[in-house]
PDBML (XML) file of the C-alpha atoms, coordinates in Angstrom:
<?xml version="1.0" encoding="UTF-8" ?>
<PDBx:datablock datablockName="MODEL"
   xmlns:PDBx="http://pdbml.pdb.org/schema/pdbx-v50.xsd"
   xmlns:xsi="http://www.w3.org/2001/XMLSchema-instance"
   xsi:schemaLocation="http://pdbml.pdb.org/schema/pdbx-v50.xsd pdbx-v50.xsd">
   <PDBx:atom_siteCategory>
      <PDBx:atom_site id="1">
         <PDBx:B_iso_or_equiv>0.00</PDBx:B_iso_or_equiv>
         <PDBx:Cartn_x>-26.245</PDBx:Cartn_x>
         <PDBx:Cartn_y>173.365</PDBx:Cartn_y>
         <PDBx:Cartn_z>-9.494</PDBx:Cartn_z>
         <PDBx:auth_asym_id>A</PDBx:auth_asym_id>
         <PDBx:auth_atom_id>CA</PDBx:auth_atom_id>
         <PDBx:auth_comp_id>UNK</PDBx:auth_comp_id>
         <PDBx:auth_seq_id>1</PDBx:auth_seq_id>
         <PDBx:group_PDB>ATOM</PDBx:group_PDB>
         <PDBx:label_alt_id xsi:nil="true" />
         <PDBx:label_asym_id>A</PDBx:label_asym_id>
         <PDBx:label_atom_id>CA</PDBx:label_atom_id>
         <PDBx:label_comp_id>UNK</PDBx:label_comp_id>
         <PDBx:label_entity_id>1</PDBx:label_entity_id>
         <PDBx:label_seq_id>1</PDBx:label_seq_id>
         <PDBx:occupancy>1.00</PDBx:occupancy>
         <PDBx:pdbx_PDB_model_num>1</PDBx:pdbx_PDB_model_num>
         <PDBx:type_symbol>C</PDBx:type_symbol>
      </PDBx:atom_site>
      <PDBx:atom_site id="2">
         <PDBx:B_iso_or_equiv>0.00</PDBx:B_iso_or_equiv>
         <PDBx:Cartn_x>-28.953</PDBx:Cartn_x>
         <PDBx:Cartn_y>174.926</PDBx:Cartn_y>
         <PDBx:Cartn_z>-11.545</PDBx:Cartn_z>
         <PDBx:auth_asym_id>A</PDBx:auth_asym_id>
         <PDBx:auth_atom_id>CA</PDBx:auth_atom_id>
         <PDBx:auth_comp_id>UNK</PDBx:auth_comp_id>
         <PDBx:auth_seq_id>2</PDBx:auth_seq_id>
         <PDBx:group_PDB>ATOM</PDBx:group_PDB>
         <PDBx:label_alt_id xsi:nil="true" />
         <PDBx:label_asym_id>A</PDBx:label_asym_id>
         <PDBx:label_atom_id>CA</PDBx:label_atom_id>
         <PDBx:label_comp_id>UNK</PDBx:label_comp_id>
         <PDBx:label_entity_id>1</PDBx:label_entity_id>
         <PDBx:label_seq_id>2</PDBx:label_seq_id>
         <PDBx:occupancy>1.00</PDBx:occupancy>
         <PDBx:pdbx_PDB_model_num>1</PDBx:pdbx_PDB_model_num>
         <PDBx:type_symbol>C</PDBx:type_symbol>
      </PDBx:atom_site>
      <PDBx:atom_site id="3">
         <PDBx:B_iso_or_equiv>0.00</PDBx:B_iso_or_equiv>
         <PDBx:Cartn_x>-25.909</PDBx:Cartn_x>
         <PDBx:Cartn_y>177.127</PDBx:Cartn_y>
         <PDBx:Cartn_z>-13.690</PDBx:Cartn_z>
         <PDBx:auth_asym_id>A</PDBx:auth_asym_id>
         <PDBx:auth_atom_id>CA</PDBx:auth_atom_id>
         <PDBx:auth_comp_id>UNK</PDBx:auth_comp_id>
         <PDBx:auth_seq_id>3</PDBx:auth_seq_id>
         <PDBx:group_PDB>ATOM</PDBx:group_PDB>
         <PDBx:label_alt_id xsi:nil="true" />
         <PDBx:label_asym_id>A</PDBx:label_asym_id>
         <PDBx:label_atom_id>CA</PDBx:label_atom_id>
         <PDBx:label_comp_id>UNK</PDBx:label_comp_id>
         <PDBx:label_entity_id>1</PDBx:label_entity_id>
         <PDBx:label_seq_id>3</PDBx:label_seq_id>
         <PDBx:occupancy>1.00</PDBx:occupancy>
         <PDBx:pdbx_PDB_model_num>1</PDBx:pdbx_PDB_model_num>
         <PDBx:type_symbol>C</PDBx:type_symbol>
      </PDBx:atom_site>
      <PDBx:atom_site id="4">
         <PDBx:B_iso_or_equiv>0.00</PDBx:B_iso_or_equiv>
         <PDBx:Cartn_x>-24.147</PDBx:Cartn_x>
         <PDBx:Cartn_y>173.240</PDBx:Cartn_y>
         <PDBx:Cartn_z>-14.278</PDBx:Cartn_z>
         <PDBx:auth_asym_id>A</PDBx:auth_asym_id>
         <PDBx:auth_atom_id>CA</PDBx:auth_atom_id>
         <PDBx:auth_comp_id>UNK</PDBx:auth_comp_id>
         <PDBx:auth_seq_id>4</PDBx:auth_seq_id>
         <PDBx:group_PDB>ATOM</PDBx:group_PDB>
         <PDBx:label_alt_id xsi:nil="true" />
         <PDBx:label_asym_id>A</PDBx:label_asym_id>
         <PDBx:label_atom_id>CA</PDBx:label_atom_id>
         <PDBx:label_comp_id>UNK</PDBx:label_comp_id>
         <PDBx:label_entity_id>1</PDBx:label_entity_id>
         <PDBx:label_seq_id>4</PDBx:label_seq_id>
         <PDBx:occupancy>1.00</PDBx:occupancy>
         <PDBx:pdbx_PDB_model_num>1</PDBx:pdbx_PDB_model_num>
         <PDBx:type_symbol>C</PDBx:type_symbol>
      </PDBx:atom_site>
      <PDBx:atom_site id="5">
         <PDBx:B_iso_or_equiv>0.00</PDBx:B_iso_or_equiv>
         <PDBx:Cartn_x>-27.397</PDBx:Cartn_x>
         <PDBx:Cartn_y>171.860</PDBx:Cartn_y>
         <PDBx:Cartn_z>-15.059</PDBx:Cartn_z>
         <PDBx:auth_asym_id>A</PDBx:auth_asym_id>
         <PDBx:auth_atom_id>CA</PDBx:auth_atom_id>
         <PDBx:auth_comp_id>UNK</PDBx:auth_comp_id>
         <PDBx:auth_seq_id>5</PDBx:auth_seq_id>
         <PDBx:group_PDB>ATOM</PDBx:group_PDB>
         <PDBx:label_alt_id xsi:nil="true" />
         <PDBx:label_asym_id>A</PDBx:label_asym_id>
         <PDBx:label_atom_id>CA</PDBx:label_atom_id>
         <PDBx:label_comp_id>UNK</PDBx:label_comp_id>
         <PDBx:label_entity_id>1</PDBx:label_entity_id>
         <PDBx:label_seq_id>5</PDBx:label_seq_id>
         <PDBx:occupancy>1.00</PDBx:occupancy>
         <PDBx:pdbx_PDB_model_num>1</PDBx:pdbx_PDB_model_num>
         <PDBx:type_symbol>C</PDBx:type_symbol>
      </PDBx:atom_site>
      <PDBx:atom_site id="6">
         <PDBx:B_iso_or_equiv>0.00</PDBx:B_iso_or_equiv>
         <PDBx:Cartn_x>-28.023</PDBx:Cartn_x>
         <PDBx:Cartn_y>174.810</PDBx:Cartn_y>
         <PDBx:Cartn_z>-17.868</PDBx:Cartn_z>
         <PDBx:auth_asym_id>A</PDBx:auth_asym_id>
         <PDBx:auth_atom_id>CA</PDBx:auth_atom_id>
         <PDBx:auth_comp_id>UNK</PDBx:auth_comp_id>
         <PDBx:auth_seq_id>6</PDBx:auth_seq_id>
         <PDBx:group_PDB>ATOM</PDBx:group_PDB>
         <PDBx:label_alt_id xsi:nil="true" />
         <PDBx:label_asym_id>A</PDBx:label_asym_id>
         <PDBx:label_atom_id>CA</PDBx:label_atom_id>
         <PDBx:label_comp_id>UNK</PDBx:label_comp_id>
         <PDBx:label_entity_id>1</PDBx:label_entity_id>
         <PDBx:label_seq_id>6</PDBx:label_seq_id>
         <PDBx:occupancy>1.00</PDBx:occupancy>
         <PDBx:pdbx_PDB_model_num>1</PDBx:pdbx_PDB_model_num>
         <PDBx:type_symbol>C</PDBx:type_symbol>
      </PDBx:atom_site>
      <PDBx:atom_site id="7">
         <PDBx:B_iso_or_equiv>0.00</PDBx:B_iso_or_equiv>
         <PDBx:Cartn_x>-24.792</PDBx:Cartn_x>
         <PDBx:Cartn_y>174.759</PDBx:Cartn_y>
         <PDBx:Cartn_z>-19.239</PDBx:Cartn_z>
         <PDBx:auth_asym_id>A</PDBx:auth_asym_id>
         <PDBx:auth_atom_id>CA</PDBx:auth_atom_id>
         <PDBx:auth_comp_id>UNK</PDBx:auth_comp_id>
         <PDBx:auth_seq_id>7</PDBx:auth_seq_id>
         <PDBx:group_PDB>ATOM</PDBx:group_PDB>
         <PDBx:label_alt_id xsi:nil="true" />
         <PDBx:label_asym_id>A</PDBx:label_asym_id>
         <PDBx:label_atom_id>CA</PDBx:label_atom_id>
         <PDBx:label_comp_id>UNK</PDBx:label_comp_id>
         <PDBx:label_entity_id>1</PDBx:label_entity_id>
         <PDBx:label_seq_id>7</PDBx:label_seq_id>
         <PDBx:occupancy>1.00</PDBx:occupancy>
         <PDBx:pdbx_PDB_model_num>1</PDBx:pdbx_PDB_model_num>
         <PDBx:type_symbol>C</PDBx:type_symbol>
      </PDBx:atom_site>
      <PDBx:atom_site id="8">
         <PDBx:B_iso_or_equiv>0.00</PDBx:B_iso_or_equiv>
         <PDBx:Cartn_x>-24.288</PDBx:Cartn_x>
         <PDBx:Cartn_y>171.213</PDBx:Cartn_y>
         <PDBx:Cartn_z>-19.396</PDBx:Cartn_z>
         <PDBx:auth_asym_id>A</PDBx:auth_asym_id>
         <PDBx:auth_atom_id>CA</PDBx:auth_atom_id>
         <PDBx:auth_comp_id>UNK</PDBx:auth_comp_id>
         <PDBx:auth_seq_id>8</PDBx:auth_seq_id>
         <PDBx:group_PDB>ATOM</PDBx:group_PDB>
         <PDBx:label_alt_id xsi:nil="true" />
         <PDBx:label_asym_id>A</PDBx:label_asym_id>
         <PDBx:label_atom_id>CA</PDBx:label_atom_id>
         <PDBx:label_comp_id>UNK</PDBx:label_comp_id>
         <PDBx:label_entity_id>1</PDBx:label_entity_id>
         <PDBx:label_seq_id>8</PDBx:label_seq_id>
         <PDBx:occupancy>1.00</PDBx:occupancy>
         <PDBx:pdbx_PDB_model_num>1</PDBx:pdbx_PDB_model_num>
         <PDBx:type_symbol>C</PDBx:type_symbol>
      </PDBx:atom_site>
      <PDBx:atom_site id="9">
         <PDBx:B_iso_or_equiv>0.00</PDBx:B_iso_or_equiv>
         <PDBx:Cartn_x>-27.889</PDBx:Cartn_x>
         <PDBx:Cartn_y>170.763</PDBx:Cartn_y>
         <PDBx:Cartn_z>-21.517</PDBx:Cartn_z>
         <PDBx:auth_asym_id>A</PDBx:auth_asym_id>
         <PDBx:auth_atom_id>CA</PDBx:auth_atom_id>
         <PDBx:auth_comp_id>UNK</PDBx:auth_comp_id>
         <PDBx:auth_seq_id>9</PDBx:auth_seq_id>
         <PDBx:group_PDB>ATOM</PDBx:group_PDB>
         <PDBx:label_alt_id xsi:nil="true" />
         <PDBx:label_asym_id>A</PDBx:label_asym_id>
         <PDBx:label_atom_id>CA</PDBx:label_atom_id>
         <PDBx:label_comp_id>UNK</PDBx:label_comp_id>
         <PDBx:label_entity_id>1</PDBx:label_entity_id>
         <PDBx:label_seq_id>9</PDBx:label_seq_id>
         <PDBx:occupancy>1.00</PDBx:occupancy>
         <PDBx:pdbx_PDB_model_num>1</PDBx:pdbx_PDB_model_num>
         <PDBx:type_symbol>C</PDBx:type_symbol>
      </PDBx:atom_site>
      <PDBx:atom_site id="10">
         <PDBx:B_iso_or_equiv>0.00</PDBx:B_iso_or_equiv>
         <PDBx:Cartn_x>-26.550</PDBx:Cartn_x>
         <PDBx:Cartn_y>173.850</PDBx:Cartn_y>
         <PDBx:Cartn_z>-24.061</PDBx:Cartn_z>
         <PDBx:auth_asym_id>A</PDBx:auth_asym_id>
         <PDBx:auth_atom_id>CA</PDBx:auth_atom_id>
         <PDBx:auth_comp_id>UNK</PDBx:auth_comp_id>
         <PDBx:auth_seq_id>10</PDBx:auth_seq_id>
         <PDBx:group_PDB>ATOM</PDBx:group_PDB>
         <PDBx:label_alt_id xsi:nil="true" />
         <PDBx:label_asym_id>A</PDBx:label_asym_id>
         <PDBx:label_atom_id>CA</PDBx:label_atom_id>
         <PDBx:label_comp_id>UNK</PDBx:label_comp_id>
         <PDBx:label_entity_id>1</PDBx:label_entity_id>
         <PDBx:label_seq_id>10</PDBx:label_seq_id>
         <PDBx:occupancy>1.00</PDBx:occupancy>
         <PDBx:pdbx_PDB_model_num>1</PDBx:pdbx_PDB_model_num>
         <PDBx:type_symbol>C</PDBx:type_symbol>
      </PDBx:atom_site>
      <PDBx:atom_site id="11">
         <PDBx:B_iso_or_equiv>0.00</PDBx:B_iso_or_equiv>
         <PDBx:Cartn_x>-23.299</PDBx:Cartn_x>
         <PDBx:Cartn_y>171.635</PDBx:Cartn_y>
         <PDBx:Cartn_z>-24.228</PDBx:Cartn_z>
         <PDBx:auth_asym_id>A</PDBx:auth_asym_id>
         <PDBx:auth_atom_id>CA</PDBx:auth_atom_id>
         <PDBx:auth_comp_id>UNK</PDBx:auth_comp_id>
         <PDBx:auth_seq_id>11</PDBx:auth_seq_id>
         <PDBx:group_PDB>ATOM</PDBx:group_PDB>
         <PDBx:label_alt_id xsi:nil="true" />
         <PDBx:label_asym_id>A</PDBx:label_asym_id>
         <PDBx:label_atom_id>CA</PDBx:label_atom_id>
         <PDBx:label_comp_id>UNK</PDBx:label_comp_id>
         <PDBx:label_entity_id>1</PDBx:label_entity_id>
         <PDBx:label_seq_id>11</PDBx:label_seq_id>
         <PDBx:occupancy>1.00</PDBx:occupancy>
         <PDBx:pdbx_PDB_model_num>1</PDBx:pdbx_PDB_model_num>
         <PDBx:type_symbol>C</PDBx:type_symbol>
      </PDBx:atom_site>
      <PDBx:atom_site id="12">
         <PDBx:B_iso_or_equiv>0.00</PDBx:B_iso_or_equiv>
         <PDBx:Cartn_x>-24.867</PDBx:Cartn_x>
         <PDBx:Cartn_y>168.874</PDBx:Cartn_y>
         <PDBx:Cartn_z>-24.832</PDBx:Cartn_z>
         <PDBx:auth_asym_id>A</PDBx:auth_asym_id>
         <PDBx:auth_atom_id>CA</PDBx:auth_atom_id>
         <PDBx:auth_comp_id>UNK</PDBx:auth_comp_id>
         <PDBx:auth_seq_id>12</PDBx:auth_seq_id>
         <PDBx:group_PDB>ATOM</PDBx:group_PDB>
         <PDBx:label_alt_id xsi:nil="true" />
         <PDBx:label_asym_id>A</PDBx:label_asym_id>
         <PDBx:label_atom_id>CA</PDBx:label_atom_id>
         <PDBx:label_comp_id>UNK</PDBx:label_comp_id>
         <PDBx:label_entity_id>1</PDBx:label_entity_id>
         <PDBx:label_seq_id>12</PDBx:label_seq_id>
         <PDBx:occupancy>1.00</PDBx:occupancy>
         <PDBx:pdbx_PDB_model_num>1</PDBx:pdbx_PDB_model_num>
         <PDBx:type_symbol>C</PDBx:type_symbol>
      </PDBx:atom_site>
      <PDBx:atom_site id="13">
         <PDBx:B_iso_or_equiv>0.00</PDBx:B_iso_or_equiv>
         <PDBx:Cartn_x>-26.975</PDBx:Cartn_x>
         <PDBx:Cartn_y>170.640</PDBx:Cartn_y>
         <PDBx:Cartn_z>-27.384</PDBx:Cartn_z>
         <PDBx:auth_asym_id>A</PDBx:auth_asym_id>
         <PDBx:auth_atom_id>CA</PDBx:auth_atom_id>
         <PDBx:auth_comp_id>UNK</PDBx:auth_comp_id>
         <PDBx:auth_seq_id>13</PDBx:auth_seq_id>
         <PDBx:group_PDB>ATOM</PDBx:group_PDB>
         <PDBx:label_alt_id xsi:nil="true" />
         <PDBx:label_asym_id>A</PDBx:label_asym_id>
         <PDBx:label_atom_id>CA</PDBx:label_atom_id>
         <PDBx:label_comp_id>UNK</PDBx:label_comp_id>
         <PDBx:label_entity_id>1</PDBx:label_entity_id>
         <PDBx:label_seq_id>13</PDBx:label_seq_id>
         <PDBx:occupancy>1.00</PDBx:occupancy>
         <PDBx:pdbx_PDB_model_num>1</PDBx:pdbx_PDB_model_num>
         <PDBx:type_symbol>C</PDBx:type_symbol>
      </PDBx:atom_site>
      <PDBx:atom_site id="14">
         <PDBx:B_iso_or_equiv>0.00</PDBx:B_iso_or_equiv>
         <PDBx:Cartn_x>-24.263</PDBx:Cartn_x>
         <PDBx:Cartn_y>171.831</PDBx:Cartn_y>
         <PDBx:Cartn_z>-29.242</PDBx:Cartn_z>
         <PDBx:auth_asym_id>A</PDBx:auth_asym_id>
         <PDBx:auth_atom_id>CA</PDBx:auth_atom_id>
         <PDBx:auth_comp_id>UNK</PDBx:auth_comp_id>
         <PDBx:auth_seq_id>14</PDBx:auth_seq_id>
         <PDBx:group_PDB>ATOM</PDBx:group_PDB>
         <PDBx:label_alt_id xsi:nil="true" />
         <PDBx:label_asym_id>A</PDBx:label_asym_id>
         <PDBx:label_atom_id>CA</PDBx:label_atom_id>
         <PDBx:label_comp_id>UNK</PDBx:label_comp_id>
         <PDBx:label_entity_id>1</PDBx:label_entity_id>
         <PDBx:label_seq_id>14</PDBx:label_seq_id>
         <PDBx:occupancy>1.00</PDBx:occupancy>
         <PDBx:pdbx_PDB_model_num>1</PDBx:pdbx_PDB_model_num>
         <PDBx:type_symbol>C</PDBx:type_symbol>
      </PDBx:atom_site>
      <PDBx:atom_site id="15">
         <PDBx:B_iso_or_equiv>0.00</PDBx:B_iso_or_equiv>
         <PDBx:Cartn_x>-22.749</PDBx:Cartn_x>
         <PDBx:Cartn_y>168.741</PDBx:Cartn_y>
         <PDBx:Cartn_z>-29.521</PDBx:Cartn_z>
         <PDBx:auth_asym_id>A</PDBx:auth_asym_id>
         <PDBx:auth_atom_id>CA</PDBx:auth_atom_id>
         <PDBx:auth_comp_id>UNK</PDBx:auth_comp_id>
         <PDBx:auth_seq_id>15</PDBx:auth_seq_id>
         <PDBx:group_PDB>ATOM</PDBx:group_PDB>
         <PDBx:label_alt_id xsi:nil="true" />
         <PDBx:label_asym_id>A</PDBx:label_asym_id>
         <PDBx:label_atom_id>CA</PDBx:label_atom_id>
         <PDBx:label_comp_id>UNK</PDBx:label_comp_id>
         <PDBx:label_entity_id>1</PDBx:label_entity_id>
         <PDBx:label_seq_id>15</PDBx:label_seq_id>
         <PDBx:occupancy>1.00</PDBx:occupancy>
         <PDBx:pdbx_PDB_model_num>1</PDBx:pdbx_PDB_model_num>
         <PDBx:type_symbol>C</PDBx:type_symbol>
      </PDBx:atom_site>
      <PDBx:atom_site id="16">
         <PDBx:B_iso_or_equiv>0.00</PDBx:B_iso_or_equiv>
         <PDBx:Cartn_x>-25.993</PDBx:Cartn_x>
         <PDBx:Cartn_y>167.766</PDBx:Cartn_y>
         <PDBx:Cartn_z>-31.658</PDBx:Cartn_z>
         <PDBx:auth_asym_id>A</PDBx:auth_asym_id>
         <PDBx:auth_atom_id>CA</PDBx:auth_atom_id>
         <PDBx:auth_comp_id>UNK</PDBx:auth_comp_id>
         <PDBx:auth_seq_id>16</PDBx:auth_seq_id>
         <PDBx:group_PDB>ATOM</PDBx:group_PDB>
         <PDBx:label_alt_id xsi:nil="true" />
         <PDBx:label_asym_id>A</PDBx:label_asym_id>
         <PDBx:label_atom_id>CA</PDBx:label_atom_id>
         <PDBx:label_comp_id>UNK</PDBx:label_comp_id>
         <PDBx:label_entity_id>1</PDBx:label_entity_id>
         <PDBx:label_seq_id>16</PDBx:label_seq_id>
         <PDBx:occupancy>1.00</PDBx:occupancy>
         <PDBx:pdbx_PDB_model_num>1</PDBx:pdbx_PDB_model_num>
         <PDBx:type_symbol>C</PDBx:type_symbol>
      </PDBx:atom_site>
      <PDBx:atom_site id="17">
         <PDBx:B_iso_or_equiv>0.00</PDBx:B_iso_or_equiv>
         <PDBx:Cartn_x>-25.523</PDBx:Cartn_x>
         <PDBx:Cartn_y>170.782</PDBx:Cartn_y>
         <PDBx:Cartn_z>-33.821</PDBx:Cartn_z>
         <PDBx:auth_asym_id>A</PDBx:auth_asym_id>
         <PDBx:auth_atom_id>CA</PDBx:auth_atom_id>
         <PDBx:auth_comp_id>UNK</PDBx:auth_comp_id>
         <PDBx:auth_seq_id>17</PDBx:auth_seq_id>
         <PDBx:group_PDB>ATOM</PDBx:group_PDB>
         <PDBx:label_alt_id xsi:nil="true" />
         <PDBx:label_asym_id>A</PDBx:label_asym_id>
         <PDBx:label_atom_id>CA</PDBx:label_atom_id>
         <PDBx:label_comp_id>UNK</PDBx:label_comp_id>
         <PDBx:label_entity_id>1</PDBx:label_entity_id>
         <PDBx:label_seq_id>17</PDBx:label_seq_id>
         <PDBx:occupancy>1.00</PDBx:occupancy>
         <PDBx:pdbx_PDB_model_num>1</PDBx:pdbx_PDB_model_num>
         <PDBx:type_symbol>C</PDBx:type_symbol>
      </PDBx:atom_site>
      <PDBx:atom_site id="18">
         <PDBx:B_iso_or_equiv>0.00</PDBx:B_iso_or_equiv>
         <PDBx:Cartn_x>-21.800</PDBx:Cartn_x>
         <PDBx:Cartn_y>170.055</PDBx:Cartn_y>
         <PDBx:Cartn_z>-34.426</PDBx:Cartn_z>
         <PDBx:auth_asym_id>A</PDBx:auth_asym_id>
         <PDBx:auth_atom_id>CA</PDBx:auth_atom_id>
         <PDBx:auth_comp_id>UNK</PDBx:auth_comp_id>
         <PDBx:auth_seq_id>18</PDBx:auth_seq_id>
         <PDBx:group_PDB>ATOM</PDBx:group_PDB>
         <PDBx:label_alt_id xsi:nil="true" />
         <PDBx:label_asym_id>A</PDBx:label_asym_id>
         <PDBx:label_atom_id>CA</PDBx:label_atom_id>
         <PDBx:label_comp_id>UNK</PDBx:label_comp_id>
         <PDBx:label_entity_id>1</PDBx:label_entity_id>
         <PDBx:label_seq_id>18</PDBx:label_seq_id>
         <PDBx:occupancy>1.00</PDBx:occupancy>
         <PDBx:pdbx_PDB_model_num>1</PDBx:pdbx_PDB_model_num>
         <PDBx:type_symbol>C</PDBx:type_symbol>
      </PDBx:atom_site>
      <PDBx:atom_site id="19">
         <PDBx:B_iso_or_equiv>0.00</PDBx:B_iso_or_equiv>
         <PDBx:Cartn_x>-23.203</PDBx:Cartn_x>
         <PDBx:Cartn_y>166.617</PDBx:Cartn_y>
         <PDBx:Cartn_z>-36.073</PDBx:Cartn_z>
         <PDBx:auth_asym_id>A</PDBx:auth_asym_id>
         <PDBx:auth_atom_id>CA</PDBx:auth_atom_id>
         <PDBx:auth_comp_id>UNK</PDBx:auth_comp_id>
         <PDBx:auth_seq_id>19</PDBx:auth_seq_id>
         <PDBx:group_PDB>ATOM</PDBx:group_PDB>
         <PDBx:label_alt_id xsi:nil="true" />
         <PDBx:label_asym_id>A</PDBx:label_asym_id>
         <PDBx:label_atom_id>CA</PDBx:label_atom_id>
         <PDBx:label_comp_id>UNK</PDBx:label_comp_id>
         <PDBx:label_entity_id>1</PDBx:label_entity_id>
         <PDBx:label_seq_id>19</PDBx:label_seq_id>
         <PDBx:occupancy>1.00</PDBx:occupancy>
         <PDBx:pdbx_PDB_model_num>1</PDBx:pdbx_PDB_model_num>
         <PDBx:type_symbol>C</PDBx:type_symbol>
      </PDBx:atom_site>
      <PDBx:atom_site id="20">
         <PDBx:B_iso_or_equiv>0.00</PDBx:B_iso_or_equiv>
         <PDBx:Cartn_x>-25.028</PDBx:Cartn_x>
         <PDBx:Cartn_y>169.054</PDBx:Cartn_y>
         <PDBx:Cartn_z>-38.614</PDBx:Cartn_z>
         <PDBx:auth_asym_id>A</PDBx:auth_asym_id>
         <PDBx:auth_atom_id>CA</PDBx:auth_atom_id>
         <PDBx:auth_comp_id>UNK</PDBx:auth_comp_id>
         <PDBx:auth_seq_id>20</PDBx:auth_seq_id>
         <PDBx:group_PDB>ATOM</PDBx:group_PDB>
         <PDBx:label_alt_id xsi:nil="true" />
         <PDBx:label_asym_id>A</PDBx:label_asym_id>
         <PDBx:label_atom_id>CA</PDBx:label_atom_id>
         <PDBx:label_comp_id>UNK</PDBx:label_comp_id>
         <PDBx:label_entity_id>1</PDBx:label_entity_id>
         <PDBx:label_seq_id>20</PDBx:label_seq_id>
         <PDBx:occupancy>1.00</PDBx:occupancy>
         <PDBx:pdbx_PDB_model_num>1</PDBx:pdbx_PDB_model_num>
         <PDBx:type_symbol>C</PDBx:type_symbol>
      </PDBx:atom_site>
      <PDBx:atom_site id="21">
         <PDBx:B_iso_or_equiv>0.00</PDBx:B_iso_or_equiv>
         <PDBx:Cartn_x>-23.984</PDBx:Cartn_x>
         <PDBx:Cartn_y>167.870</PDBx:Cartn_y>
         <PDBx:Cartn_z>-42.310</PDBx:Cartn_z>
         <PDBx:auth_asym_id>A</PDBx:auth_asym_id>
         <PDBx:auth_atom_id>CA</PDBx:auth_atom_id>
         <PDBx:auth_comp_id>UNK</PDBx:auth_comp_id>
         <PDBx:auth_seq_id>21</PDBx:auth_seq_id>
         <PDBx:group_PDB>ATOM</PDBx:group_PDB>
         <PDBx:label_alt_id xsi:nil="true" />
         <PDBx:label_asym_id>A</PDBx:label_asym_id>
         <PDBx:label_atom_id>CA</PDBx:label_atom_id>
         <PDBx:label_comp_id>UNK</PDBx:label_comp_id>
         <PDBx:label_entity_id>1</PDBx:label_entity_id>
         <PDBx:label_seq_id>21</PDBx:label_seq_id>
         <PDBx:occupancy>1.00</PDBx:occupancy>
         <PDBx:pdbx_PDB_model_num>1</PDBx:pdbx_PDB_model_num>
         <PDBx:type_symbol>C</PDBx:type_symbol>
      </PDBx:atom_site>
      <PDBx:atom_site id="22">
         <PDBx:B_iso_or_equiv>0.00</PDBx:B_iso_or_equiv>
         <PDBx:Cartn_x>-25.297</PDBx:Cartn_x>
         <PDBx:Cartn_y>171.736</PDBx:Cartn_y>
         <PDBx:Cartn_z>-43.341</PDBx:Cartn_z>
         <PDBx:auth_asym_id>A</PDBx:auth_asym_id>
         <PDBx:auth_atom_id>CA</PDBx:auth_atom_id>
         <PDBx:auth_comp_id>UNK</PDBx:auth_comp_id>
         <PDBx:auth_seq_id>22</PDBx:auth_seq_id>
         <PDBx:group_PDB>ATOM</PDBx:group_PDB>
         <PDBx:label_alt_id xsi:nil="true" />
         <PDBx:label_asym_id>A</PDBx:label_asym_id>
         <PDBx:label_atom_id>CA</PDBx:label_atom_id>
         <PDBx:label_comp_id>UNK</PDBx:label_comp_id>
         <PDBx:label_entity_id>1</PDBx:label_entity_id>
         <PDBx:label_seq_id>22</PDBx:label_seq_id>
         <PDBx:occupancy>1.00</PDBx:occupancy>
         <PDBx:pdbx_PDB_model_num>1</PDBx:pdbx_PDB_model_num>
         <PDBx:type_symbol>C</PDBx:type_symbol>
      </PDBx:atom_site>
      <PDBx:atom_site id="23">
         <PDBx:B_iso_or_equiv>0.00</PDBx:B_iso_or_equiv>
         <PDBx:Cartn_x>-23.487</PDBx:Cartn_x>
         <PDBx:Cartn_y>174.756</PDBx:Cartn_y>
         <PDBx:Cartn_z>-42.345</PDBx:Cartn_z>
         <PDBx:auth_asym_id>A</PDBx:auth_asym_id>
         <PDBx:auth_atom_id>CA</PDBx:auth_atom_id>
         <PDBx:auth_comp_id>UNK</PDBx:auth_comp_id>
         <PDBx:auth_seq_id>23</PDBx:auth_seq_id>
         <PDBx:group_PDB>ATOM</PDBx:group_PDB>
         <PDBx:label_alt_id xsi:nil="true" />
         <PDBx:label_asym_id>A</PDBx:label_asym_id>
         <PDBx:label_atom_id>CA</PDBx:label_atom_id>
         <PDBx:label_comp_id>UNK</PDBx:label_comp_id>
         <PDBx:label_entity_id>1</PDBx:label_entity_id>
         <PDBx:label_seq_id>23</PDBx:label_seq_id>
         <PDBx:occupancy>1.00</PDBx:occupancy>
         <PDBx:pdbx_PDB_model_num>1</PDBx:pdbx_PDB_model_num>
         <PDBx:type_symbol>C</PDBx:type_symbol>
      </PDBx:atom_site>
      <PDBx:atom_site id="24">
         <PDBx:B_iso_or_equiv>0.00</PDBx:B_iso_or_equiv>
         <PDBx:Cartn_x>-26.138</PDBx:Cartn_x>
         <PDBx:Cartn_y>176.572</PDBx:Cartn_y>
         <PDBx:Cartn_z>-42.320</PDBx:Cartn_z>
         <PDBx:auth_asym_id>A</PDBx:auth_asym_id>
         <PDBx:auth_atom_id>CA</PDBx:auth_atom_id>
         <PDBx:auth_comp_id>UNK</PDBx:auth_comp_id>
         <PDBx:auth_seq_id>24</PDBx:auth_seq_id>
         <PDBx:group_PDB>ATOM</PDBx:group_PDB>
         <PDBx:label_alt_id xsi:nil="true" />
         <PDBx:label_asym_id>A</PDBx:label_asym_id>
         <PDBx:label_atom_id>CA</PDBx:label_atom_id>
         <PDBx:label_comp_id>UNK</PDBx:label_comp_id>
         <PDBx:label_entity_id>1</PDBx:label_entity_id>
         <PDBx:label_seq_id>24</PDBx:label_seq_id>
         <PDBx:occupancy>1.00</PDBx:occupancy>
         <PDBx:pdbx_PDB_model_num>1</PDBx:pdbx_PDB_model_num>
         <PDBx:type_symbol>C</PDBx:type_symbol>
      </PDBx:atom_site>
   </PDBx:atom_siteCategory>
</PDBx:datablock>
C-alpha cells in the first residue's frame, strides 16, 4: 500500500511537471 501510495504521489507529481511551459 505504502509502494502505491509513493508512486502514485511521484505520478501525480509528474503530471504537474509535464504542464511546465519551460523545458528546463
Amino acid at each position: 500500500q505504502q509502494h502505491g501510495e509513493a508512486a502514485v504521489e511521484s505520478v501525480g507529481n509528474l503530471k504537474k511537471v509535464m504542464k511546465l511551459s519551460d523545458k528546463d
